[in-house]
C-alpha atoms as a PDB file:
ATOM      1  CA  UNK A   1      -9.214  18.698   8.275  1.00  0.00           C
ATOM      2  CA  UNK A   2     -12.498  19.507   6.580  1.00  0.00           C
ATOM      3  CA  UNK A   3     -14.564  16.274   5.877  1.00  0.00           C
ATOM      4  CA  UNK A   4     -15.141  17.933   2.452  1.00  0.00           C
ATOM      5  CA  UNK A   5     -11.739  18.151   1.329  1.00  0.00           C
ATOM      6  CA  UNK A   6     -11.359  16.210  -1.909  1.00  0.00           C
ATOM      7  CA  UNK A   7      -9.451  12.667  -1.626  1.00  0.00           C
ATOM      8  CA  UNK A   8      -6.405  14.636  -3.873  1.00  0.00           C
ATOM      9  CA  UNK A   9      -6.127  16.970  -1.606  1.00  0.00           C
ATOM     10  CA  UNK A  10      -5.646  14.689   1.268  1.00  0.00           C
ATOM     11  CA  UNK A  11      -3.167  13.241  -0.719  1.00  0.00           C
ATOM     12  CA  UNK A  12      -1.185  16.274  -1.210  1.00  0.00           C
ATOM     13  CA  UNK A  13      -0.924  17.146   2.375  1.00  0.00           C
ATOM     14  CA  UNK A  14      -0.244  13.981   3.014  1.00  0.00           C
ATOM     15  CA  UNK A  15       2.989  14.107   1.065  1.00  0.00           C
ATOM     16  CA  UNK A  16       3.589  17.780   1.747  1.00  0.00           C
ATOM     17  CA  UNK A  17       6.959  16.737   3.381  1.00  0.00           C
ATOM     18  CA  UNK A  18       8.300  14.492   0.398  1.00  0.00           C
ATOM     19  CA  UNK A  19       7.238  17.549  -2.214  1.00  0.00           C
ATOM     20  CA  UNK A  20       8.716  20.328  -0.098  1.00  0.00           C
ATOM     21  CA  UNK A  21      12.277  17.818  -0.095  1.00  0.00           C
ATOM     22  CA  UNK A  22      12.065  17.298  -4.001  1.00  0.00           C
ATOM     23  CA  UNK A  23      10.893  20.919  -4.483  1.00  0.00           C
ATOM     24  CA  UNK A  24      14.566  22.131  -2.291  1.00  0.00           C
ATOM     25  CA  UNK A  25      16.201  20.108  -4.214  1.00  0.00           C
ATOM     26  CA  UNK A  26      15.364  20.388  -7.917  1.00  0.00           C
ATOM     27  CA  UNK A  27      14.679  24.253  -7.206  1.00  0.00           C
ATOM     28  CA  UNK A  28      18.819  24.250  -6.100  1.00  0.00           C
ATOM     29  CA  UNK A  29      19.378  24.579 -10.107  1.00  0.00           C
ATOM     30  CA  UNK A  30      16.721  27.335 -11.128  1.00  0.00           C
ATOM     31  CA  UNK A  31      13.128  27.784 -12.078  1.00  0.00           C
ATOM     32  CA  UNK A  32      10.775  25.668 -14.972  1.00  0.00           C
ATOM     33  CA  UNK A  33      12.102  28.109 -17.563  1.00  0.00           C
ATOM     34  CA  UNK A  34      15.563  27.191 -16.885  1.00  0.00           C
ATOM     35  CA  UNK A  35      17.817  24.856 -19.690  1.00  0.00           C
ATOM     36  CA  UNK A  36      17.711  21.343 -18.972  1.00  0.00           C
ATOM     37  CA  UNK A  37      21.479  21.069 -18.156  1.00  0.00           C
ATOM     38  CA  UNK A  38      23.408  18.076 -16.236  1.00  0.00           C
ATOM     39  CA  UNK A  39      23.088  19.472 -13.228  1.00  0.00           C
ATOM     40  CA  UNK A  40      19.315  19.799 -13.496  1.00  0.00           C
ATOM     41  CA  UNK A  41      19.171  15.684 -14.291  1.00  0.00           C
ATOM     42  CA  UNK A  42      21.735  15.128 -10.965  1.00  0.00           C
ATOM     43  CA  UNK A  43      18.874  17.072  -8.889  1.00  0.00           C
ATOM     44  CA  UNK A  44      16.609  15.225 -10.248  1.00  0.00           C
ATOM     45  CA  UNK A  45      18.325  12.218  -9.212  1.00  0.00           C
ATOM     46  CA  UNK A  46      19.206  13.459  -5.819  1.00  0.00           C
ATOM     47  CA  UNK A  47      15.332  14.574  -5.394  1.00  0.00           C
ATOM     48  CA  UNK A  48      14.385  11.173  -6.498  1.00  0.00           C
ATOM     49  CA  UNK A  49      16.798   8.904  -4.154  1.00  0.00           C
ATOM     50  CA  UNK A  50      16.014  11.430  -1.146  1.00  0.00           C
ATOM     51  CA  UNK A  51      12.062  10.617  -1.673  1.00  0.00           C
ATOM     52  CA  UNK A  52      13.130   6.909  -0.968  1.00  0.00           C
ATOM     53  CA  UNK A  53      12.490   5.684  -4.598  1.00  0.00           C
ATOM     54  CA  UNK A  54      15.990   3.387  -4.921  1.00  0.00           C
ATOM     55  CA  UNK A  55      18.570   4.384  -6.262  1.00  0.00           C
ATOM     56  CA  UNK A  56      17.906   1.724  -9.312  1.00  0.00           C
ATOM     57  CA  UNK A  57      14.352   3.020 -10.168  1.00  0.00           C
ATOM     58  CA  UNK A  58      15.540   6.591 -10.217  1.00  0.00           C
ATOM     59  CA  UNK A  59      18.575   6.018 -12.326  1.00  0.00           C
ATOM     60  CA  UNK A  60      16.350   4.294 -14.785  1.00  0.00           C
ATOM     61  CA  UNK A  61      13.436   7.296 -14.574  1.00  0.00           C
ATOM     62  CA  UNK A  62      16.407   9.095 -15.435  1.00  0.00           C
ATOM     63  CA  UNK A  63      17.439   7.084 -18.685  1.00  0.00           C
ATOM     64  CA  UNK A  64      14.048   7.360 -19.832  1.00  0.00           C
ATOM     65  CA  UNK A  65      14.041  10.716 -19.513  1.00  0.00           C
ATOM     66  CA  UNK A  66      16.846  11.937 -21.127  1.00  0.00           C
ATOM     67  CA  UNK A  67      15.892   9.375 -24.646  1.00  0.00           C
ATOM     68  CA  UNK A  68      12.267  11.450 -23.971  1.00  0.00           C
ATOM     69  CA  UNK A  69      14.102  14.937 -23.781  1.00  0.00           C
ATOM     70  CA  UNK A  70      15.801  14.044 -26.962  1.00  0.00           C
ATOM     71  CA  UNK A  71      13.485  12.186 -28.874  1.00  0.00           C
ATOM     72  CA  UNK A  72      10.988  15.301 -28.085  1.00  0.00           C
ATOM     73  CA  UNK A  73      13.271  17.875 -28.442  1.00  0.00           C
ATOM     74  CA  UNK A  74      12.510  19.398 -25.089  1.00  0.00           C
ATOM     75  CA  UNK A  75      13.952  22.510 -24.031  1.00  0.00           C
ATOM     76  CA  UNK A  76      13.464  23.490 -20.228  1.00  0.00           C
ATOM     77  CA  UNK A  77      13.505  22.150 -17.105  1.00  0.00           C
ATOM     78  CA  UNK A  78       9.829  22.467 -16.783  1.00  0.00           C
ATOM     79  CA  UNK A  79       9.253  20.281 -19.679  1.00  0.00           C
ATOM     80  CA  UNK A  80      11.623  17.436 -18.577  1.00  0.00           C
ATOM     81  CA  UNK A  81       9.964  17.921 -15.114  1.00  0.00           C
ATOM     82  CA  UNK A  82       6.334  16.969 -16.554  1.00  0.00           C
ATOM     83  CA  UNK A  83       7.884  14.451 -18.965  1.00  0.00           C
ATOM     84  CA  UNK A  84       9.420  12.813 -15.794  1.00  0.00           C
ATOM     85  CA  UNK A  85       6.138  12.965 -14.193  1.00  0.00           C
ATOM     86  CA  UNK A  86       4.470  10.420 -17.237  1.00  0.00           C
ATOM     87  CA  UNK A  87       7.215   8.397 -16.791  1.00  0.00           C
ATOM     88  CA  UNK A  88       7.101   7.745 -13.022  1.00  0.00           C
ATOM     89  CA  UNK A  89       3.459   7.611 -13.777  1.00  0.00           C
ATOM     90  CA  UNK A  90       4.043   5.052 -15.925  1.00  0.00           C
ATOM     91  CA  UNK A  91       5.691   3.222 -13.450  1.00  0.00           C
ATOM     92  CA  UNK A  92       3.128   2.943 -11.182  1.00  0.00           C
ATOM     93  CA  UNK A  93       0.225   1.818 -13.367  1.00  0.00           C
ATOM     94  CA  UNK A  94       0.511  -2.125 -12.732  1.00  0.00           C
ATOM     95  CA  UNK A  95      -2.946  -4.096 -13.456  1.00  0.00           C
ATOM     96  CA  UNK A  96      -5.406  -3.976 -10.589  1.00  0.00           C
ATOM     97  CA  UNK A  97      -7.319  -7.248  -9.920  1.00  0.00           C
ATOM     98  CA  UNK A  98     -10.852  -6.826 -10.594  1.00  0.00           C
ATOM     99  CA  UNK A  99     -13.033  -7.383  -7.724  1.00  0.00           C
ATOM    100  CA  UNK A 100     -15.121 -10.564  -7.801  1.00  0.00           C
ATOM    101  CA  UNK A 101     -17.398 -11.600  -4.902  1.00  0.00           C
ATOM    102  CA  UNK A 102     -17.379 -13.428  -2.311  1.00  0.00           C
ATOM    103  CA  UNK A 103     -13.635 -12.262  -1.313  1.00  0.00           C
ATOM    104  CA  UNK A 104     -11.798 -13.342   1.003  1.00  0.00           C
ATOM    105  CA  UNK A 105      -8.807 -10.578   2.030  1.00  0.00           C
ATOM    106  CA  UNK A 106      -5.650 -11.846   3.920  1.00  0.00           C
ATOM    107  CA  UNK A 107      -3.772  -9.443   4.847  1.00  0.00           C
ATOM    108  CA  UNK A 108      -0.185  -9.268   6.216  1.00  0.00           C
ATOM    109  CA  UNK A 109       2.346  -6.738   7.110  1.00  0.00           C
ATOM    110  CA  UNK A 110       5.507  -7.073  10.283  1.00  0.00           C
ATOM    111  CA  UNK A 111       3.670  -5.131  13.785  1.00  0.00           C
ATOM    112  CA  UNK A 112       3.576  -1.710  13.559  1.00  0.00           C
ATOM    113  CA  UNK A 113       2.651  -1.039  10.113  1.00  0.00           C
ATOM    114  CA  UNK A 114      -1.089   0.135  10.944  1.00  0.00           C
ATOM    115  CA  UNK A 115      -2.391  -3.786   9.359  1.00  0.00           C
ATOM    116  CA  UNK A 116      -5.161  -3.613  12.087  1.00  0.00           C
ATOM    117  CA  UNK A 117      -6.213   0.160  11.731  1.00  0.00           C
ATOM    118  CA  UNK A 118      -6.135  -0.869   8.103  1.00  0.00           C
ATOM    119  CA  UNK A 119      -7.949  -3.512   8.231  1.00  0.00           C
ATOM    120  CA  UNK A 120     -10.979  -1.659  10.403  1.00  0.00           C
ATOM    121  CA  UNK A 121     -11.086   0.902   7.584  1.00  0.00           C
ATOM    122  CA  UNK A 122     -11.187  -1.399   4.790  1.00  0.00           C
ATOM    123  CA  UNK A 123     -14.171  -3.006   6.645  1.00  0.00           C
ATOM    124  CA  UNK A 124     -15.613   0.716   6.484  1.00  0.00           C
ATOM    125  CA  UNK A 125     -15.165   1.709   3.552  1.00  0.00           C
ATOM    126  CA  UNK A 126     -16.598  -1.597   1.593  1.00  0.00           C
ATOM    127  CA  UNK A 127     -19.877  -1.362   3.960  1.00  0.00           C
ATOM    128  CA  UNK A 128     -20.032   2.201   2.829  1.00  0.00           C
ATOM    129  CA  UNK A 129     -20.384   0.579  -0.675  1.00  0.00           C
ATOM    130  CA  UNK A 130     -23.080  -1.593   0.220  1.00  0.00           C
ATOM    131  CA  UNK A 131     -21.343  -4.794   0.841  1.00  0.00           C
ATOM    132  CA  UNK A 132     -21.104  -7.631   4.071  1.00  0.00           C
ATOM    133  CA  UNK A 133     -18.205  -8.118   5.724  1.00  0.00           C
ATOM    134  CA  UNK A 134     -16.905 -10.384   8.729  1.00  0.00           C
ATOM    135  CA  UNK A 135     -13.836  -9.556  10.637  1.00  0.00           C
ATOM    136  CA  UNK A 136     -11.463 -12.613  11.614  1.00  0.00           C
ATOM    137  CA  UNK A 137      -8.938 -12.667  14.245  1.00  0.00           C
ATOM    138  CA  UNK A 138      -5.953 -14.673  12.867  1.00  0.00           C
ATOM    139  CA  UNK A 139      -2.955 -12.420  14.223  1.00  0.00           C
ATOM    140  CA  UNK A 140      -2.976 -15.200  17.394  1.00  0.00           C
ATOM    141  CA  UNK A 141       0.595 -13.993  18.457  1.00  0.00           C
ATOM    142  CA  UNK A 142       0.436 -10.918  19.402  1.00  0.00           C
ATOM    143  CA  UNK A 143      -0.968  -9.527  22.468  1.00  0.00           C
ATOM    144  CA  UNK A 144      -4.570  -7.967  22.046  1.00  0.00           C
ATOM    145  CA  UNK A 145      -4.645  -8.118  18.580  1.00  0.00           C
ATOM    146  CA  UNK A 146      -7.884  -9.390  18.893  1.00  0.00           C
ATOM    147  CA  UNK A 147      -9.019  -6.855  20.937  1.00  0.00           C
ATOM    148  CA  UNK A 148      -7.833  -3.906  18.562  1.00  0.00           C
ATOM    149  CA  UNK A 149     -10.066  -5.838  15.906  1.00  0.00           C
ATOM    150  CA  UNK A 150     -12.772  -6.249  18.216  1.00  0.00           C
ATOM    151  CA  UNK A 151     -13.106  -2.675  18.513  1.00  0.00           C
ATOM    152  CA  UNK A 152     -13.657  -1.949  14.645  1.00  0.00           C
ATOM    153  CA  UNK A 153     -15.450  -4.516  14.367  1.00  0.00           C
ATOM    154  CA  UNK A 154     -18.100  -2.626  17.214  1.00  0.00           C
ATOM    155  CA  UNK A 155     -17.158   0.168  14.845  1.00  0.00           C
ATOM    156  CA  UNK A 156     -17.884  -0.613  11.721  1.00  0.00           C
ATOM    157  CA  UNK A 157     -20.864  -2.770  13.306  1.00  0.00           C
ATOM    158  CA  UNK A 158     -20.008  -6.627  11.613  1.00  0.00           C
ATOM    159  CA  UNK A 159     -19.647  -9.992  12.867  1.00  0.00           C
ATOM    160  CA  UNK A 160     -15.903 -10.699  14.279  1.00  0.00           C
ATOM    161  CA  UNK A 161     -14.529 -14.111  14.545  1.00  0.00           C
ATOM    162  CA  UNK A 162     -11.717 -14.297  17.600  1.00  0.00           C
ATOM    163  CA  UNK A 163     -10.207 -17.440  19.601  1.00  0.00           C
ATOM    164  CA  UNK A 164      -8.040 -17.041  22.312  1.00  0.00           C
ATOM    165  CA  UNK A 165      -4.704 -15.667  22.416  1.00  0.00           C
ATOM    166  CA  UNK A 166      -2.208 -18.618  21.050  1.00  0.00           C
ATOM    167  CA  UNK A 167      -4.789 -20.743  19.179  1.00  0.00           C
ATOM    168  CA  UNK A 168      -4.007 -21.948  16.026  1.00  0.00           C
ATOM    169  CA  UNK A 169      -4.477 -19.311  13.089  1.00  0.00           C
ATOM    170  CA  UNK A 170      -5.604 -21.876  10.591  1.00  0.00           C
ATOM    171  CA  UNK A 171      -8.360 -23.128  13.021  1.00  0.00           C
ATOM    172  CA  UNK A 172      -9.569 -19.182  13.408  1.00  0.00           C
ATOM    173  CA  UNK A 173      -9.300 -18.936   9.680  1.00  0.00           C
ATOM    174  CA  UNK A 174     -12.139 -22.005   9.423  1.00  0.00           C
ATOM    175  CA  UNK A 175     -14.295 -20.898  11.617  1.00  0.00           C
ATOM    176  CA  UNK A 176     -14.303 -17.156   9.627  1.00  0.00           C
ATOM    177  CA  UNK A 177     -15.072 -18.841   6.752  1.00  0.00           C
ATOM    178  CA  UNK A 178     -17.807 -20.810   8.079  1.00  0.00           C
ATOM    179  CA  UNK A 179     -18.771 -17.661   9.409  1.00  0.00           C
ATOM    180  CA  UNK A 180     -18.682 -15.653   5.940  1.00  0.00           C
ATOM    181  CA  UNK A 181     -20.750 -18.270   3.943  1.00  0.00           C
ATOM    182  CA  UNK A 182     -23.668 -19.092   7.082  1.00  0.00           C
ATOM    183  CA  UNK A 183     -24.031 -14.709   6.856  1.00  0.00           C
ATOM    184  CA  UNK A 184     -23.980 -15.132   2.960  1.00  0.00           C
ATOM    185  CA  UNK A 185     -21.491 -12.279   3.283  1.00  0.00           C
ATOM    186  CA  UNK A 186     -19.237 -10.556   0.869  1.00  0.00           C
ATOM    187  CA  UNK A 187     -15.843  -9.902   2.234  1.00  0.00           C
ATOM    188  CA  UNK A 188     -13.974 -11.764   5.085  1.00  0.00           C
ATOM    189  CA  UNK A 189     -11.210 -10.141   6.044  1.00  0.00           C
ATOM    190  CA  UNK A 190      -8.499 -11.833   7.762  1.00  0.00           C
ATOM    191  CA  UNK A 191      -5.805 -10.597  10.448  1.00  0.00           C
ATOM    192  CA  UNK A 192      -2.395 -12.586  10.194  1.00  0.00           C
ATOM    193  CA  UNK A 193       0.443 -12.572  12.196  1.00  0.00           C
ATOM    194  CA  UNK A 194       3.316 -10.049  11.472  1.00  0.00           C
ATOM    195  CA  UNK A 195       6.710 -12.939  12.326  1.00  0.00           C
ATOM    196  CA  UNK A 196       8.720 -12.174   9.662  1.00  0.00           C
ATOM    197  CA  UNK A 197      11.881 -12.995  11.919  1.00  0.00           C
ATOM    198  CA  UNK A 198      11.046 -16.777  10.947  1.00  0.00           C
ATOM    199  CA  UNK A 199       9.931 -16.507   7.666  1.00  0.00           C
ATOM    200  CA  UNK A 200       9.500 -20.635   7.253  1.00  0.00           C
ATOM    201  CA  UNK A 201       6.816 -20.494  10.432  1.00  0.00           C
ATOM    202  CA  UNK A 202       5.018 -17.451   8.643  1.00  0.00           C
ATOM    203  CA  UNK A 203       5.232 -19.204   5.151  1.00  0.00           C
ATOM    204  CA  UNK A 204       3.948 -22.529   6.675  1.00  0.00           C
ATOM    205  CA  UNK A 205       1.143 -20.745   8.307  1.00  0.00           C
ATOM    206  CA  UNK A 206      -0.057 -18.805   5.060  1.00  0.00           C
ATOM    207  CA  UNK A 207       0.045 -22.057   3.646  1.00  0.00           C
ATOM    208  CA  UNK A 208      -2.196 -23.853   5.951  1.00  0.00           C
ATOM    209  CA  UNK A 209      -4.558 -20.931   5.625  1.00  0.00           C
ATOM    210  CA  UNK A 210      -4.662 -20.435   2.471  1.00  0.00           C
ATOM    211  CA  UNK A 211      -5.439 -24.505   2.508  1.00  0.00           C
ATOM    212  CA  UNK A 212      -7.876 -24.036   4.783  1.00  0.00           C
ATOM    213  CA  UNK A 213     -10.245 -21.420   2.393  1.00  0.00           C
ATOM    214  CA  UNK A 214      -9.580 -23.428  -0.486  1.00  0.00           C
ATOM    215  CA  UNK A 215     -10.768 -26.748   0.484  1.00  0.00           C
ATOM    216  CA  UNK A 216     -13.743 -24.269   2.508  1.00  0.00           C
ATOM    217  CA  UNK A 217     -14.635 -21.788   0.554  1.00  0.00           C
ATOM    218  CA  UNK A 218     -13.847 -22.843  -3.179  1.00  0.00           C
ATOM    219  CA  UNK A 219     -16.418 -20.020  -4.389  1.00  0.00           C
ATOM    220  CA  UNK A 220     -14.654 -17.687  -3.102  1.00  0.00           C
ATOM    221  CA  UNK A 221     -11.824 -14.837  -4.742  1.00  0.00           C
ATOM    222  CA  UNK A 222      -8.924 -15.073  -2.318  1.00  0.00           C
ATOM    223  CA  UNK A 223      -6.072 -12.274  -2.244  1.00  0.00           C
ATOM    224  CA  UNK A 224      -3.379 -11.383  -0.136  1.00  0.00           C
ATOM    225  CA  UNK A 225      -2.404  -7.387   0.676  1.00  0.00           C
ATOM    226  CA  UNK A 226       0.703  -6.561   2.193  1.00  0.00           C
ATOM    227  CA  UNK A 227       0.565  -3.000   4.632  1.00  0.00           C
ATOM    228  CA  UNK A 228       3.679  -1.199   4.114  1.00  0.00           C
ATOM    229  CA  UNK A 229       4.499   2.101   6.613  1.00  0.00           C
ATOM    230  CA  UNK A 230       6.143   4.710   4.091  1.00  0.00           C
ATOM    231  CA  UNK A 231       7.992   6.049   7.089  1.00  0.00           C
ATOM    232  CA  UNK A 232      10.367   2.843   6.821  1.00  0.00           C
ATOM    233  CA  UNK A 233      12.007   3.597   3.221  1.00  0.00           C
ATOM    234  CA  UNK A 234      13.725   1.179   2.032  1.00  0.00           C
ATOM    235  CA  UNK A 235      12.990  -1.717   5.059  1.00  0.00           C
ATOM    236  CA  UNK A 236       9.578  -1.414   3.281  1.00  0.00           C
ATOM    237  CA  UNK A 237      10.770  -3.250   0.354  1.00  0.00           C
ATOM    238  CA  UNK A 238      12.571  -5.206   2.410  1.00  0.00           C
ATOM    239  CA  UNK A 239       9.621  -6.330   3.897  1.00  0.00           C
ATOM    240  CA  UNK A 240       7.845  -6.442   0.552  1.00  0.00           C
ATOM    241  CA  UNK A 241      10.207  -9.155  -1.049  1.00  0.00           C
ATOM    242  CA  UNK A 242      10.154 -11.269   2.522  1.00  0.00           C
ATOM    243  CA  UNK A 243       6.392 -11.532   1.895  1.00  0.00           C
ATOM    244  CA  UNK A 244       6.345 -12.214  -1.916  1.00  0.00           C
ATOM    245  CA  UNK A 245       8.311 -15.125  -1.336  1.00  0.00           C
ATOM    246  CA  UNK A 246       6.317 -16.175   2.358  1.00  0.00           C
ATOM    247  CA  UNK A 247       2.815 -15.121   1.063  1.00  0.00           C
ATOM    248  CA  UNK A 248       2.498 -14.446  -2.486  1.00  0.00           C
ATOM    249  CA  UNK A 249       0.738 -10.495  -1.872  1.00  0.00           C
ATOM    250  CA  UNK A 250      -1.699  -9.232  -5.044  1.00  0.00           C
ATOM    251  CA  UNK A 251      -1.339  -6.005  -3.560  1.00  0.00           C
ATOM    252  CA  UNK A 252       0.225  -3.175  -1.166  1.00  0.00           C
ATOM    253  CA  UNK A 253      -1.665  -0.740   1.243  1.00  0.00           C
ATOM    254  CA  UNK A 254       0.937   2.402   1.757  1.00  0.00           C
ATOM    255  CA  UNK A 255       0.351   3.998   5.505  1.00  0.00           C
ATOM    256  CA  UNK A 256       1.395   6.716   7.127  1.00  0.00           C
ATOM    257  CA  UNK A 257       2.051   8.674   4.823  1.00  0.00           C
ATOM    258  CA  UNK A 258       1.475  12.057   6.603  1.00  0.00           C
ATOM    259  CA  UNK A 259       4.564  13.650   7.341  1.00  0.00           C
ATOM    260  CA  UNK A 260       6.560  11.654   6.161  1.00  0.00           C
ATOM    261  CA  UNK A 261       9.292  12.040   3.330  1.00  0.00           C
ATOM    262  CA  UNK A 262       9.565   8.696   1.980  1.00  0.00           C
ATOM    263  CA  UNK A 263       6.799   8.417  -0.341  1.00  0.00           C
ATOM    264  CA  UNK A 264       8.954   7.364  -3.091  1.00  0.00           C
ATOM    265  CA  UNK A 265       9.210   3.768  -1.720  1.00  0.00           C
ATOM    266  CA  UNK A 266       5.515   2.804  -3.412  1.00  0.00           C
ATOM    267  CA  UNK A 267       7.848   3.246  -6.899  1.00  0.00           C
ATOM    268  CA  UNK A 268      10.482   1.075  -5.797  1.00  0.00           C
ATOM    269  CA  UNK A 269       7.885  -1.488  -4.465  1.00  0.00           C
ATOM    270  CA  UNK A 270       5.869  -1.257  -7.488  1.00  0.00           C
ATOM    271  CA  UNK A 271       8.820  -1.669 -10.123  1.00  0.00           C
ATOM    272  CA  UNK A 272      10.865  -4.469  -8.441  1.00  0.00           C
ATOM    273  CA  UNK A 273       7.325  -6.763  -7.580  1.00  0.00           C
ATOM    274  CA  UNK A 274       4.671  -5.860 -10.370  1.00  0.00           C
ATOM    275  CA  UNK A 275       1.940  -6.130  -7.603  1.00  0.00           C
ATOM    276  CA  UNK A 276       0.143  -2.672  -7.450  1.00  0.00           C
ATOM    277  CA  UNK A 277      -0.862  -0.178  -5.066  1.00  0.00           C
ATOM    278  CA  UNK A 278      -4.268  -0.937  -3.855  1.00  0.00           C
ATOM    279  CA  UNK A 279      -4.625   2.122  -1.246  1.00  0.00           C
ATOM    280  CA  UNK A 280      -2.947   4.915   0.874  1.00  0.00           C
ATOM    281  CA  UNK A 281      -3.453   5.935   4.318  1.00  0.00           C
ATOM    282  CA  UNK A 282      -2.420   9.583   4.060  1.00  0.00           C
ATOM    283  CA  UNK A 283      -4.024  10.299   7.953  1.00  0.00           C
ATOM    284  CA  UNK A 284      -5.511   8.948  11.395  1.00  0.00           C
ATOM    285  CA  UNK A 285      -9.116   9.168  10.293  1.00  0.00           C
ATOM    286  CA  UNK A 286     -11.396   6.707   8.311  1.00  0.00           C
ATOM    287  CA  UNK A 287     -11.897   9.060   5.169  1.00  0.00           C
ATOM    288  CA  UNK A 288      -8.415   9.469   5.085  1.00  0.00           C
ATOM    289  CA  UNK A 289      -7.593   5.384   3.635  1.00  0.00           C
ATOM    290  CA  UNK A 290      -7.906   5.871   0.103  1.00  0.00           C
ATOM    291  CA  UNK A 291      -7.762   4.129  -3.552  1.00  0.00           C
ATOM    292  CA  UNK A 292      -4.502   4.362  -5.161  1.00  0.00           C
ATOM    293  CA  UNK A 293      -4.568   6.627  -8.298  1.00  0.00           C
ATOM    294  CA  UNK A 294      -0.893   6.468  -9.822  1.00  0.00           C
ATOM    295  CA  UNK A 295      -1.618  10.144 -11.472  1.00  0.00           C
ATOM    296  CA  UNK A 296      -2.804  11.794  -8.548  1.00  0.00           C
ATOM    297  CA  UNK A 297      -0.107  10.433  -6.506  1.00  0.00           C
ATOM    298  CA  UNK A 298       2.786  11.308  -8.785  1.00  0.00           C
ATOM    299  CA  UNK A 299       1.111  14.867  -8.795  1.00  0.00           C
ATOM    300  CA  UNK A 300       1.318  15.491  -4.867  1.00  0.00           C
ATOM    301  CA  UNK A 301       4.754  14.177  -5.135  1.00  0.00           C
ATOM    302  CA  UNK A 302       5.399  16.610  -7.563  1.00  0.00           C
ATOM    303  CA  UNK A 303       3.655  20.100  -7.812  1.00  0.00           C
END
């Protein structure tokens, strides 16, 4: 992939799987010219549930399209398709949190999601924009990943702060902090652990964390980011709720979402738990983690 390719564009191959599915599927009952008929709104449906939106935030796309079709008088299935477009659109626009430094970035997510990968290109991309960072090492639990963080931390070329394997996550958390303020730096970013099997340990340990930074660093912007992997449809907002309630998230990182056909789950995410989409991972390579833009996404979905 050319390194010049436009972040959009990315996007859209990204998703190429979930359009080509909607595309089969709404193309079943004709062309853009054709009459908005029932059967047109029951594709639309079926494209909608088969992108892994939920089958209660299509039905309601689909309510507020069909008082938009009438209200505006519109005619063919083109128009209801770009009216459907605003409203899903709509959907995803929730308030972003401004960004206010120092920061401190917690960030959580079960194993497997890409939290770590994520994590090393977040670090990236906010040096790229001038600012400090220090990596810390709270994910005590599971094998190596310290290590994994270790190696972006080489990579992106910033300070790291690791115990050993088992130590106490609040106690790695302290020593980050003390870390962060000593190197006046901008951004800590910490690495929790993924246990959502017991969600009391996991809530107790966010807890003693997020104790930890504000008794330590009272200057300092805290939010938590939860890293979903689109390929796991609806056990994403599964997930999503689990954390709310364990970790209280400002915000969702989407991964994976090359190849996949399940980009509809940021909608469902984004409707039941009002926290927005912060960024996408639409590829393996650094350029490829990218800021959310609800427009652009709906788009690749879409055309």
């Amino acid at each position: 992939m050319s390194e010049k390719m436009s972040l959009f564009a990315r996007l859209r191959q990204g998703m190429s799987r979930s359009r080509q599915q909607m595309a089969q599927v709404m193309e079943m009952e004709g062309d853009d010219k054709s009459p908005i008929t029932e059967d047109y709104y029951d594709s639309l449906l079926d494209a909608m549930i088969l992108s892994d939106m939920g089958a209660a935030c299509a039905e309601e796309a689909m309510d507020k399209l069909r008082a938009v079709v009438k209200e505006k008088k519109l005619r063919t299935a083109g128009e209801a398709k770009e009216a459907l477009k605003e409203i899903l659109t709509g959907f995803l626009q929730v308030q972003k949190p401004d960004l206010h430094w120092p920061m401190v970035t917690l960030m959580v997510g079960v194993n497997g999601v890409g939290k770590t990968t994520t994590i090393g290109k977040l670090a990236l991309r906010f040096q790229g924009l001038g600012r400090t960072i220090v990596l810390c090492a709270a994910d005590t639990f599971r094998a190596a990943a310290a290590d994994q963080l270790q190696v972006w931390a080489e990579r992106a070329r910033c300070p790291i702060v690791r115990h050993k394997e088992g130590a106490d996550s609040a106690g790695v958390v302290f020593d980050g902090v003390q870390s962060a303020k000593a190197q006046k730096a901008d951004l800590l970013i910490v690495d929790t652990a993924g246990r959502l099997h017991n969600k009391k340990n996991l809530m107790e340990e966010m807890e003693k964390m997020r104790r930890v930074i504000d008794r330590e660093y009272p200057e300092a912007t805290v939010r938590c980011l939860l890293v979903v992997d689109a390929t796991t449809g609806q056990n994403g907002l599964q997930q999503a709720r689990a954390f709310r309630e364990a970790a209280g998230i400002n915000g969702i990182v989407l991964t994976k979402l090359d190849g996949t056909a399940k980009g509809g789950i940021a909608f469902g995410i984004v409707r039941e738990l009002q926290v927005p989409v912060m960024y996408v991972g639409v590829g393996e390579g650094i350029e490829d983690l990218q800021a959310f833009d609800a427009k652009e996404f709906v788009d690749a979905l879409f055309d």
